[in-house]
N, C-alpha and C. Protein backbone atom coordinates (compact mmCIF):
# COMPACT_ATOMS: atom_id res chain seq x y z
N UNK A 1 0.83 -1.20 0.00
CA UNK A 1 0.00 0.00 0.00
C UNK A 1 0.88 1.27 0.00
N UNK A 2 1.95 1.48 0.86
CA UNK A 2 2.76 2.38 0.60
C UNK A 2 3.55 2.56 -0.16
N UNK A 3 3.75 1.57 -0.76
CA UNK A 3 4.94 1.42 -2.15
C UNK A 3 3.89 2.08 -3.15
N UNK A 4 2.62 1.72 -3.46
CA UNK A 4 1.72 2.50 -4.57
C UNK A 4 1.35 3.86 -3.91
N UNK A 5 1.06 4.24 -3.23
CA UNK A 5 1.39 5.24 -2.55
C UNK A 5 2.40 6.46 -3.30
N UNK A 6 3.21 5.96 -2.82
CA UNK A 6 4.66 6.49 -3.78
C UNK A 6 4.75 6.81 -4.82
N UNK A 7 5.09 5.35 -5.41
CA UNK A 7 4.58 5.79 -7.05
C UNK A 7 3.57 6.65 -7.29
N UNK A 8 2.35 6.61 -6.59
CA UNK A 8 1.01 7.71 -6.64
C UNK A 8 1.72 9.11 -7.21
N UNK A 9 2.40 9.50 -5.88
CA UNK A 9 3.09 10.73 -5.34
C UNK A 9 3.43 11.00 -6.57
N UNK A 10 4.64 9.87 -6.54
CA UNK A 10 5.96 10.55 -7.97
C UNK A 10 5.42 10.95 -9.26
N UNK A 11 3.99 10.11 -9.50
CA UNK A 11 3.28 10.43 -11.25
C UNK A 11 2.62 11.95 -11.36
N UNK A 12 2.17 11.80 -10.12
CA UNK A 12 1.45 13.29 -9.48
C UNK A 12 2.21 14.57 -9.60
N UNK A 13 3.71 14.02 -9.02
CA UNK A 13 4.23 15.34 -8.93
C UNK A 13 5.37 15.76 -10.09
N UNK A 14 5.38 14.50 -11.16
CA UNK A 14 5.66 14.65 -12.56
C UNK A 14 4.92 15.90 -13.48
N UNK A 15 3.29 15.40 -12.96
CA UNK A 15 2.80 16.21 -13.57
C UNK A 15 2.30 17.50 -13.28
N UNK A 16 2.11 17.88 -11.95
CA UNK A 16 1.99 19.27 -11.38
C UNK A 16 3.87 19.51 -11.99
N UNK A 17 5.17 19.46 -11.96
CA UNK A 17 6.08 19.67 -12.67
C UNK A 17 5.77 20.01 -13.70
N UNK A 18 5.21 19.39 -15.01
CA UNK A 18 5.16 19.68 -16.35
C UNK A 18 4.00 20.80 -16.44
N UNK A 19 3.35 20.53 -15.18
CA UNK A 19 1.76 21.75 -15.40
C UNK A 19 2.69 23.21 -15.16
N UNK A 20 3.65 23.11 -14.13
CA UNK A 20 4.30 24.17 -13.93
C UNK A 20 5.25 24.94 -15.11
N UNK A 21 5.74 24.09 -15.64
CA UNK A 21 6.53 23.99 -17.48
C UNK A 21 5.31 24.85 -17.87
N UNK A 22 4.61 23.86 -18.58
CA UNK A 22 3.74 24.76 -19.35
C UNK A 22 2.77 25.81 -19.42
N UNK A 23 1.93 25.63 -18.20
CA UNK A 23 1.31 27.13 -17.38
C UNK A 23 1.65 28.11 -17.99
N UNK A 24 2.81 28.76 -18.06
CA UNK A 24 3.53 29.97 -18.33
C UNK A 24 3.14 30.78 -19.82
N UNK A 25 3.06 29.44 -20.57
CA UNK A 25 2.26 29.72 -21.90
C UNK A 25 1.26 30.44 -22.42
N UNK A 26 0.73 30.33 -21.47
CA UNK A 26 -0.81 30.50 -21.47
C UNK A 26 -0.64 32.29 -21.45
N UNK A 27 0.29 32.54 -20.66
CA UNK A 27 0.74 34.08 -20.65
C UNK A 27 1.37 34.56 -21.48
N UNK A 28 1.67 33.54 -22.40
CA UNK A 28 2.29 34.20 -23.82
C UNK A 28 3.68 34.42 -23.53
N UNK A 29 4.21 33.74 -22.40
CA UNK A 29 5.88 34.46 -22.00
C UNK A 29 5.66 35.78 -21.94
N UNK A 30 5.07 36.37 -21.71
CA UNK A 30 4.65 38.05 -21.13
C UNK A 30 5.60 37.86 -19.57
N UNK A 31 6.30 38.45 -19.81
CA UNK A 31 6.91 38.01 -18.02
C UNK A 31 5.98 39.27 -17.15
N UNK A 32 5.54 40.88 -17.35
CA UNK A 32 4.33 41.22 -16.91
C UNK A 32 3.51 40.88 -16.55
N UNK A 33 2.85 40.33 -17.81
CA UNK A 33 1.58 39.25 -17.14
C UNK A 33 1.92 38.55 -16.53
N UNK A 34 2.68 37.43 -16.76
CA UNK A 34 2.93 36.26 -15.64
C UNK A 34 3.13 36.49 -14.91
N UNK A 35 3.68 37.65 -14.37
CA UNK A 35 3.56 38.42 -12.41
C UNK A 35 2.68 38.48 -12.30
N UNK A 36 1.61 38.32 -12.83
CA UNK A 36 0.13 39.33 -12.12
C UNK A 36 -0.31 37.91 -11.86
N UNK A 37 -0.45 37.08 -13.16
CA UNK A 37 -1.20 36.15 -12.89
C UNK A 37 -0.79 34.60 -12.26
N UNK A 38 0.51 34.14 -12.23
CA UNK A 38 1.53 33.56 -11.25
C UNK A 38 1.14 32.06 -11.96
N UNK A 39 1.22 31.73 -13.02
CA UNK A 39 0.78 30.61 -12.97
C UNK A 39 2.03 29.14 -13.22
N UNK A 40 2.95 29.61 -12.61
CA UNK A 40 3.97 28.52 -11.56
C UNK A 40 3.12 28.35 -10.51
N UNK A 41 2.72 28.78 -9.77
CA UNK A 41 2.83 28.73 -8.62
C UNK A 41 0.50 27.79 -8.35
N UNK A 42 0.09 27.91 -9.29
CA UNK A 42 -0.99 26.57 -9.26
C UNK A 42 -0.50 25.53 -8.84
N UNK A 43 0.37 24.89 -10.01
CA UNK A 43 0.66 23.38 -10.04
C UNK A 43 1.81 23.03 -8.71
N UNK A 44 2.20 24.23 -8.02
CA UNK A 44 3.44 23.90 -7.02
C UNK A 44 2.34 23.20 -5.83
N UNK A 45 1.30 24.97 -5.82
CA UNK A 45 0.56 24.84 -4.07
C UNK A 45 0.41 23.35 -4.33
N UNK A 46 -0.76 23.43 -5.48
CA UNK A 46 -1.54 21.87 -5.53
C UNK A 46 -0.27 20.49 -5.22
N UNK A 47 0.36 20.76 -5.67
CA UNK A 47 1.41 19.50 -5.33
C UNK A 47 2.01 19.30 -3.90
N UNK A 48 2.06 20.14 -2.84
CA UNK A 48 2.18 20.14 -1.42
C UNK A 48 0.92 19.83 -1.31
N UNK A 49 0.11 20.04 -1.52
CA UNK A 49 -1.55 19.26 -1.22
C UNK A 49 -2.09 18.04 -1.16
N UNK A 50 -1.40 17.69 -2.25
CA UNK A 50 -1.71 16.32 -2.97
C UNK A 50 -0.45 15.21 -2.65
N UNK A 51 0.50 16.04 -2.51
CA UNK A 51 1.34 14.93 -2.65
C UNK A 51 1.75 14.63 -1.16
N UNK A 52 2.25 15.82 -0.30
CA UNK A 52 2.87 16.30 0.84
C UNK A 52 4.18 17.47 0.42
N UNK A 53 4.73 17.19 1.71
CA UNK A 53 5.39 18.46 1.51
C UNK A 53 6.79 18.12 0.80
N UNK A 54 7.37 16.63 1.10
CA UNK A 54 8.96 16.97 0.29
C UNK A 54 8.31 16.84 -1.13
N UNK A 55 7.28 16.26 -1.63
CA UNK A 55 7.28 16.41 -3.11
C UNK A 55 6.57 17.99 -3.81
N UNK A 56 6.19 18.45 -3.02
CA UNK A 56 5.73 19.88 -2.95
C UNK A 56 7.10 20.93 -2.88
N UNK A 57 8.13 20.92 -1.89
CA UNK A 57 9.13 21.69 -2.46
C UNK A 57 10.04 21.27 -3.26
N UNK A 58 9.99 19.99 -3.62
CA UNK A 58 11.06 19.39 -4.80
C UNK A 58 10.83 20.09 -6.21
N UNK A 59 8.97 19.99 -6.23
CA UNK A 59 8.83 20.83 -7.37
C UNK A 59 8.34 22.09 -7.40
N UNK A 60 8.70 22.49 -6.12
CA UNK A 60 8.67 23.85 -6.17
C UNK A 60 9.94 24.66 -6.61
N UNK A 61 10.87 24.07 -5.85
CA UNK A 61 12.50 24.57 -6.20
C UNK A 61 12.69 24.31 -7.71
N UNK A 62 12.45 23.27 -8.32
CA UNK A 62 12.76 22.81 -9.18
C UNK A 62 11.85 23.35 -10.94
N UNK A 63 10.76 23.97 -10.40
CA UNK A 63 9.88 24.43 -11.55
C UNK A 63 10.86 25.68 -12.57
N UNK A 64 10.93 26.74 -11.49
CA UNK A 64 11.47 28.06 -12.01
C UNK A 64 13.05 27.75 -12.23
N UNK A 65 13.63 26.57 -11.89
CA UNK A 65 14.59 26.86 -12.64
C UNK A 65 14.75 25.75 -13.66
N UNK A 66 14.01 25.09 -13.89
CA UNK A 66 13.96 24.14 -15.20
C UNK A 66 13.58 24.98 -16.23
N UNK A 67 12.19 25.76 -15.88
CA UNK A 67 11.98 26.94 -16.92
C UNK A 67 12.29 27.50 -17.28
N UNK A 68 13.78 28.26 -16.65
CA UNK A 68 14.34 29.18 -17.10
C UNK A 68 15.40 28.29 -18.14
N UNK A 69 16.19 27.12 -17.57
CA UNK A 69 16.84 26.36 -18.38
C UNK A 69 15.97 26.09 -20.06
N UNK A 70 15.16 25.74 -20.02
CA UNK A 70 14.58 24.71 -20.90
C UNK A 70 13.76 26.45 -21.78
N UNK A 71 13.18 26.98 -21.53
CA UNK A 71 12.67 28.38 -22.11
C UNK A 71 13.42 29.76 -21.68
N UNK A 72 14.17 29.84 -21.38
CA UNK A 72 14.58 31.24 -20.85
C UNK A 72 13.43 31.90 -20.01
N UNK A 73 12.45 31.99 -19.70
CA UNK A 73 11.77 32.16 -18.92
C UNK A 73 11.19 31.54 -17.71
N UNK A 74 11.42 32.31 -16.24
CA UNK A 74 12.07 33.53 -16.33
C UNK A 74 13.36 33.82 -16.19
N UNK A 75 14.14 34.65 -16.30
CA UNK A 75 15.30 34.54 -16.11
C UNK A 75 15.60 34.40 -15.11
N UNK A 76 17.11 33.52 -15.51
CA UNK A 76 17.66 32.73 -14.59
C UNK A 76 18.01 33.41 -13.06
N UNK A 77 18.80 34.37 -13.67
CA UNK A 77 19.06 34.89 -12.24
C UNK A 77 19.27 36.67 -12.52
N UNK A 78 18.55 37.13 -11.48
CA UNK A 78 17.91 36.94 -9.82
C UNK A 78 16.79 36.22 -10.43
N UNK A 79 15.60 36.20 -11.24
CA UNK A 79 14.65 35.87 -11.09
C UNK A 79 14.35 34.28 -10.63
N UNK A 80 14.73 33.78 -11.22
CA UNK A 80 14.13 32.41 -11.27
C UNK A 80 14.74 31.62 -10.01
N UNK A 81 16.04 32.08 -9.56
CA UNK A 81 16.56 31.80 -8.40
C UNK A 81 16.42 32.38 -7.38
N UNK A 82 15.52 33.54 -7.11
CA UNK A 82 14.58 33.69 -5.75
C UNK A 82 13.37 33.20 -6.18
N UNK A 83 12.52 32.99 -7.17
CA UNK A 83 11.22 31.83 -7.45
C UNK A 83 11.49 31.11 -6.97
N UNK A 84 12.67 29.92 -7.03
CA UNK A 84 13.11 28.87 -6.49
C UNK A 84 12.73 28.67 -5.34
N UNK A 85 13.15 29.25 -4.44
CA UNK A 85 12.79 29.10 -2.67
C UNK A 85 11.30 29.75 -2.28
N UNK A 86 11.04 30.82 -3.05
CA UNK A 86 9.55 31.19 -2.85
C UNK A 86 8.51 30.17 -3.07
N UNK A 87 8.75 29.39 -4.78
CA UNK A 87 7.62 28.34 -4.74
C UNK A 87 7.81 26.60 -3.79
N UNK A 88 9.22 26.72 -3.82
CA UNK A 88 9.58 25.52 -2.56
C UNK A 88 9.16 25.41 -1.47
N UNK A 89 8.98 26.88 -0.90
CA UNK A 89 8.33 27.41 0.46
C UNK A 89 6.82 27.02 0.34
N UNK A 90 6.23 27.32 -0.89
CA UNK A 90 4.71 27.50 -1.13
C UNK A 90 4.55 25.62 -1.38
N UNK A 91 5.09 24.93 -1.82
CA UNK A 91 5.54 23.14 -1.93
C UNK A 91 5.19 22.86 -0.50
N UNK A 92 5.93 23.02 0.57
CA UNK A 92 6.73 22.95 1.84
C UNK A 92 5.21 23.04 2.79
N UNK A 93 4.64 24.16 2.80
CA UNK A 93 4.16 24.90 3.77
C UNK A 93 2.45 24.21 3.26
N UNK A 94 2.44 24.14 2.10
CA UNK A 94 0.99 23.37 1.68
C UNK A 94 0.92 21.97 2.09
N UNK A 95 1.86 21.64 1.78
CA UNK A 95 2.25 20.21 2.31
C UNK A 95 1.92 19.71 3.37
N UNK A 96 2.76 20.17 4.57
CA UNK A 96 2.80 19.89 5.71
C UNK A 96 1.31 20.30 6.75
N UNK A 97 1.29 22.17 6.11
CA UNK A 97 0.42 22.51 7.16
C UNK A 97 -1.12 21.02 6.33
N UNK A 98 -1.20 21.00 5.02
CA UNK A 98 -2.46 20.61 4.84
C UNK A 98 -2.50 19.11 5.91
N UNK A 99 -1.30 18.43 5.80
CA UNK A 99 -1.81 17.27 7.05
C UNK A 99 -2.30 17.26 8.38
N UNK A 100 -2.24 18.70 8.68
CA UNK A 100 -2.53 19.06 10.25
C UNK A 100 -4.04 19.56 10.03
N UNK A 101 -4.30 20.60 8.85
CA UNK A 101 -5.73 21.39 9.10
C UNK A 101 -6.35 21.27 7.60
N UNK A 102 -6.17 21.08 6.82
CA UNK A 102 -6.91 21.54 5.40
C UNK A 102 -7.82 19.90 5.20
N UNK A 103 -8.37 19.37 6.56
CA UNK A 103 -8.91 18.06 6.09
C UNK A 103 -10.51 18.52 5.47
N UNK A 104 -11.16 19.67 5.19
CA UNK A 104 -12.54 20.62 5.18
C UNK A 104 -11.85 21.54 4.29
N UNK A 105 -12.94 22.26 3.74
CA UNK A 105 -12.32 23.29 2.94
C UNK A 105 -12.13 24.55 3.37
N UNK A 106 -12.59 24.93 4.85
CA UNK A 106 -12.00 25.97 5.61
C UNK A 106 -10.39 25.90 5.64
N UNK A 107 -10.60 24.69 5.97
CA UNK A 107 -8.76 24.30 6.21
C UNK A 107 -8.11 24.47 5.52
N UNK A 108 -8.43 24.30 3.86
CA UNK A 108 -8.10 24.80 2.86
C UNK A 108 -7.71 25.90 2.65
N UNK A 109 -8.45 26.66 3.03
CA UNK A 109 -8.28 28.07 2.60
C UNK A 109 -7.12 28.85 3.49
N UNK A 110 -6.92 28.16 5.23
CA UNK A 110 -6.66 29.20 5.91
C UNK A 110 -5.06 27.99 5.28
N UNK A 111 -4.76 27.36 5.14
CA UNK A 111 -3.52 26.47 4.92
C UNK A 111 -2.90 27.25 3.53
N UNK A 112 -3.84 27.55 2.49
CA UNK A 112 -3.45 28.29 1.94
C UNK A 112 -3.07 29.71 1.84
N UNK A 113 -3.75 30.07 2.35
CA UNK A 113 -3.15 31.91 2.41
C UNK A 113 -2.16 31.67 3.93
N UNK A 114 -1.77 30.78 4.61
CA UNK A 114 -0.85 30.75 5.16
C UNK A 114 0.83 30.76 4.35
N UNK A 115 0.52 29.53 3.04
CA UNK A 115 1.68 29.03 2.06
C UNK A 115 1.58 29.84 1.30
N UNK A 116 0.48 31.11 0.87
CA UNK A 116 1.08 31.91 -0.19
C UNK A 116 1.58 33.11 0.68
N UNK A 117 1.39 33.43 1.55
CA UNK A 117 1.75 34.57 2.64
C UNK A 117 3.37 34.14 3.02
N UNK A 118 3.71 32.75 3.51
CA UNK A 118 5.12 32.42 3.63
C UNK A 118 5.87 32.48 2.42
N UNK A 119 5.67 31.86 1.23
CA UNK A 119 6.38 31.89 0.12
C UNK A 119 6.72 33.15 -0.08
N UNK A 120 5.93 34.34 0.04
CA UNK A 120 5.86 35.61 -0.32
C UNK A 120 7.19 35.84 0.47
N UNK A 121 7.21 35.96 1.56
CA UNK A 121 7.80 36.15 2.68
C UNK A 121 9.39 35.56 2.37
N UNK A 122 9.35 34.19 1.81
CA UNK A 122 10.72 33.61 1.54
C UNK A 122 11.30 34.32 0.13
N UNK A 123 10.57 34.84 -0.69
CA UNK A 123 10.42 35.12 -2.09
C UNK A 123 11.38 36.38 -1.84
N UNK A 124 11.16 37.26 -0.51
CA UNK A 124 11.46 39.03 -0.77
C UNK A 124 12.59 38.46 0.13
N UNK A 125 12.59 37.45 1.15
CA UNK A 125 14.35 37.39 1.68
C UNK A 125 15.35 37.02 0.19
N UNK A 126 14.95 36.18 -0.56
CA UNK A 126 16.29 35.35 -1.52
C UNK A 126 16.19 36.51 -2.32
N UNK A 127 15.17 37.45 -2.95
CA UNK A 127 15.24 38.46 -3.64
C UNK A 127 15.96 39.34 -3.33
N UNK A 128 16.18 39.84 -2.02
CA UNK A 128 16.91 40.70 -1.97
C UNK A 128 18.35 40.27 -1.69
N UNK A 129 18.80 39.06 -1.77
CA UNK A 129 19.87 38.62 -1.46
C UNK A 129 19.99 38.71 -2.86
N UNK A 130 19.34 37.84 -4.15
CA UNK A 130 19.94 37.51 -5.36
C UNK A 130 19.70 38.76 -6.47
N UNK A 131 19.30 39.78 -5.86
CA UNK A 131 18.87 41.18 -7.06
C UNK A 131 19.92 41.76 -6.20
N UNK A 132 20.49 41.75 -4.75
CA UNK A 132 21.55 42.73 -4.20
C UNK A 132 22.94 42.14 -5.19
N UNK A 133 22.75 40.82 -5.41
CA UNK A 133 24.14 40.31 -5.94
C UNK A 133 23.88 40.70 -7.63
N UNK A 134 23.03 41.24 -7.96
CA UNK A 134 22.75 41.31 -9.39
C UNK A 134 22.77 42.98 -9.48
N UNK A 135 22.88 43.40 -8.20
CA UNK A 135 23.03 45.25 -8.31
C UNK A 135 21.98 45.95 -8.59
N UNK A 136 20.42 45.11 -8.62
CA UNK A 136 19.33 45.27 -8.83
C UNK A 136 18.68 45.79 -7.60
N UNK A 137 18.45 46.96 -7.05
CA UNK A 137 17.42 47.44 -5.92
C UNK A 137 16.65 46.51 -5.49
N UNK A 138 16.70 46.33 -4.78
CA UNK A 138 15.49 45.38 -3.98
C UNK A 138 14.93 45.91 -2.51
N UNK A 139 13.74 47.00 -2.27
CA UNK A 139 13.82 47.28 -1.07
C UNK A 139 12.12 47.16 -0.58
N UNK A 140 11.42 47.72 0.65
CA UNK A 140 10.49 47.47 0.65
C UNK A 140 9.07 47.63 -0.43
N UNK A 141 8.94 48.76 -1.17
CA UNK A 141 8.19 49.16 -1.81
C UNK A 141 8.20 48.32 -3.33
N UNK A 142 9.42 47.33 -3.43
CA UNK A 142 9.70 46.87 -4.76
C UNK A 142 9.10 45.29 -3.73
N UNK A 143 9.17 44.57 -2.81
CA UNK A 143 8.55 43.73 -2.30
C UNK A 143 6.99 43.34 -1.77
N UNK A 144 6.57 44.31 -1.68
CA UNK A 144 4.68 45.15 -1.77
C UNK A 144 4.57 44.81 -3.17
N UNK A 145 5.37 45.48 -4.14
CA UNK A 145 4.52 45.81 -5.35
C UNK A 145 4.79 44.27 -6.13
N UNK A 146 6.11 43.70 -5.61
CA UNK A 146 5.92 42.34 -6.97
C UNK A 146 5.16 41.75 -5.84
N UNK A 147 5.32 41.32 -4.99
CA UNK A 147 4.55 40.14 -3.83
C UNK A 147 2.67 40.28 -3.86
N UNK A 148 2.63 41.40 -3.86
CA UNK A 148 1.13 41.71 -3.84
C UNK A 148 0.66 42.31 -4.01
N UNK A 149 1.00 43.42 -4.68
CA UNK A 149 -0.08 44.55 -5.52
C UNK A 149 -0.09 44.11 -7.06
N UNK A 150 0.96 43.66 -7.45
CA UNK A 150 0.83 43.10 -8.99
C UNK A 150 0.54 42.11 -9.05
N UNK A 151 0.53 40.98 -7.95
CA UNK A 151 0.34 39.95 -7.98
C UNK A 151 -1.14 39.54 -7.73
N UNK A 152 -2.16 40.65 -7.76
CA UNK A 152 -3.20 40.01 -6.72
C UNK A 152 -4.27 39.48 -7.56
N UNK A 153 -4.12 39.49 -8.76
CA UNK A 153 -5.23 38.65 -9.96
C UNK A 153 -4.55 37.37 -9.70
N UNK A 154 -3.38 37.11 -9.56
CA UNK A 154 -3.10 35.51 -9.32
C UNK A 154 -3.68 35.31 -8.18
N UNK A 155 -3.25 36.12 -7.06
CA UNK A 155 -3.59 35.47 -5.98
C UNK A 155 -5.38 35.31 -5.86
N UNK A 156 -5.92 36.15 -6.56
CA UNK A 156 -7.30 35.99 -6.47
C UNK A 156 -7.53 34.36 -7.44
N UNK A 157 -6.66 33.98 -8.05
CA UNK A 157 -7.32 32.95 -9.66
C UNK A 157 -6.68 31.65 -8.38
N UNK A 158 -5.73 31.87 -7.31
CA UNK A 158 -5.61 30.49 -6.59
C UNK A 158 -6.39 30.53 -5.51
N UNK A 159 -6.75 31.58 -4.91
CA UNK A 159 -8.14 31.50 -3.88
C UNK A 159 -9.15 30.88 -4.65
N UNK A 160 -9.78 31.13 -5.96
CA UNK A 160 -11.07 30.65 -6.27
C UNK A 160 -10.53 29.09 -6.89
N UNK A 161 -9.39 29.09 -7.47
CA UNK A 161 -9.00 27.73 -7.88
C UNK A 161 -8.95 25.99 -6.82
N UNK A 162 -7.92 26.66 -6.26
CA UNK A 162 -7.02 25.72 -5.72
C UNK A 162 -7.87 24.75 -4.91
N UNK A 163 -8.75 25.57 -4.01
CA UNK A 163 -9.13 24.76 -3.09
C UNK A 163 -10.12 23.54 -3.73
N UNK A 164 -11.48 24.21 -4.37
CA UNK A 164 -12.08 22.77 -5.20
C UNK A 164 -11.04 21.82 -6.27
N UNK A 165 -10.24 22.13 -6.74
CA UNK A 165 -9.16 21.53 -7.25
C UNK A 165 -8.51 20.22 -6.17
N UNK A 166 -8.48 20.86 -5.01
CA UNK A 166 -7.74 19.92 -4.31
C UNK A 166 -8.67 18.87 -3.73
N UNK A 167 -9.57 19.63 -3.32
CA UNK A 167 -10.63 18.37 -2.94
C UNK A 167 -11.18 17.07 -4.36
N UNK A 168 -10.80 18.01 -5.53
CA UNK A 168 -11.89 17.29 -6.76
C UNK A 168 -10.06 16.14 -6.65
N UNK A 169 -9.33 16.35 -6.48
CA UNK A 169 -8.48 15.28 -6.91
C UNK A 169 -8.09 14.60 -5.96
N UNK A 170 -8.23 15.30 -4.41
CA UNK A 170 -7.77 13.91 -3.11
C UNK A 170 -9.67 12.94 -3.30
N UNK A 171 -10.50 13.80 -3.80
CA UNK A 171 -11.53 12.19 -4.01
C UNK A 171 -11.11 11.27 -5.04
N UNK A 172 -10.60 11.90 -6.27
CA UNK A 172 -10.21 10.88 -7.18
C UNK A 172 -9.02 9.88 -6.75
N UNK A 173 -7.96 10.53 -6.30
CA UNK A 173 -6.55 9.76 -5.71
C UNK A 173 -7.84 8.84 -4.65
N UNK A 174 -8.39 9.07 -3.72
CA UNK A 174 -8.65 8.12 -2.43
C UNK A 174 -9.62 7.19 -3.16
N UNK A 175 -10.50 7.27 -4.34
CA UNK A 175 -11.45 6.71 -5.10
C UNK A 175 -10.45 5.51 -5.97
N UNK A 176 -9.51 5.72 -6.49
CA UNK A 176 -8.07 4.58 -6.76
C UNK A 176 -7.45 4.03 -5.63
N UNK A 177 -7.82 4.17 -4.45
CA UNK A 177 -6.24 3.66 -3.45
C UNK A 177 -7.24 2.43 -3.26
């Protein structure tokens, strides 16, 4: 049971990976738009949800910089290497907190704006470490405006998303086990 289990996990978090790849598309590589509307960061939460948390920051760390490898978008660095730990965080924090509280869809919600509030949070520490090493300003008013004033059509499209998403697929996963 735990060996399929596993495998479960690993096919799961193959494909929240490739959802994270391709997502971006959809924005046309607009790297503008894709701030506003964040769509890395769907297929990460959902994968700390679904899977737990080490397969949630594996492909969280691992999304933004495959993307940048494999498409140039976004760039590699600073960008894609403070994404890195921001969506790992958002992997991490969905993950874990969802085994303690997100078993209801209240839980959902508050588990989530917990993991997009931390990621945020991990996002403006590595940022200002990897835009200070890039000679790029990074100070409070530039951490407001990418974290959440430009960002808040995404954050509104994973509030209304994520949560029936997660429930519509832990019935399907528990409807196979």
């Amino acid at each position: 049971m735990q060996q399929k289990q596993s495998i479960s996990n690993m096919i799961l978090a193959g494909l929240f990976l490739a959802l994270g790849l391709l997502l971006p598309f959809l924005t046309g590589q607009i790297q503008q738009f894709g701030n506003m509307i964040l769509p890395m960061h769907i297929p990460v939460l959902l994968c700390g949800f679904v899977c737990g948390p080490l397969w949630g920051l594996a492909v969280g760390f691992t999304t933004p910089l495959l993307r940048s490898i494999l498409f140039t978008m976004p760039p590699l660095f600073p960008m894609a290497a403070a994404m890195a730990f921001e969506l790992a965080a958002y992997g991490l924090l969905s993950g874990a907190l969802s085994k303690l509280f997100a078993k209801e869809k209240k839980g959902l919600y508050a588990v989530l704006i917990i993991a997009m509030l931390g990621g945020r949070v991990v996002w403006g520490m590595a940022a200002r470490i990897f835009y200070g090493m890039a000679g790029i300003p990074f100070g409070w008013k530039v951490f407001l405006a990418g974290g959440f004033l430009n960002a808040w059509p995404g954050i509104l499209v994973q509030l209304i998303l994520i949560p029936p998403l997660v429930l519509a697929i832990r019935r399907i996963t528990a409807s196979n086990r």
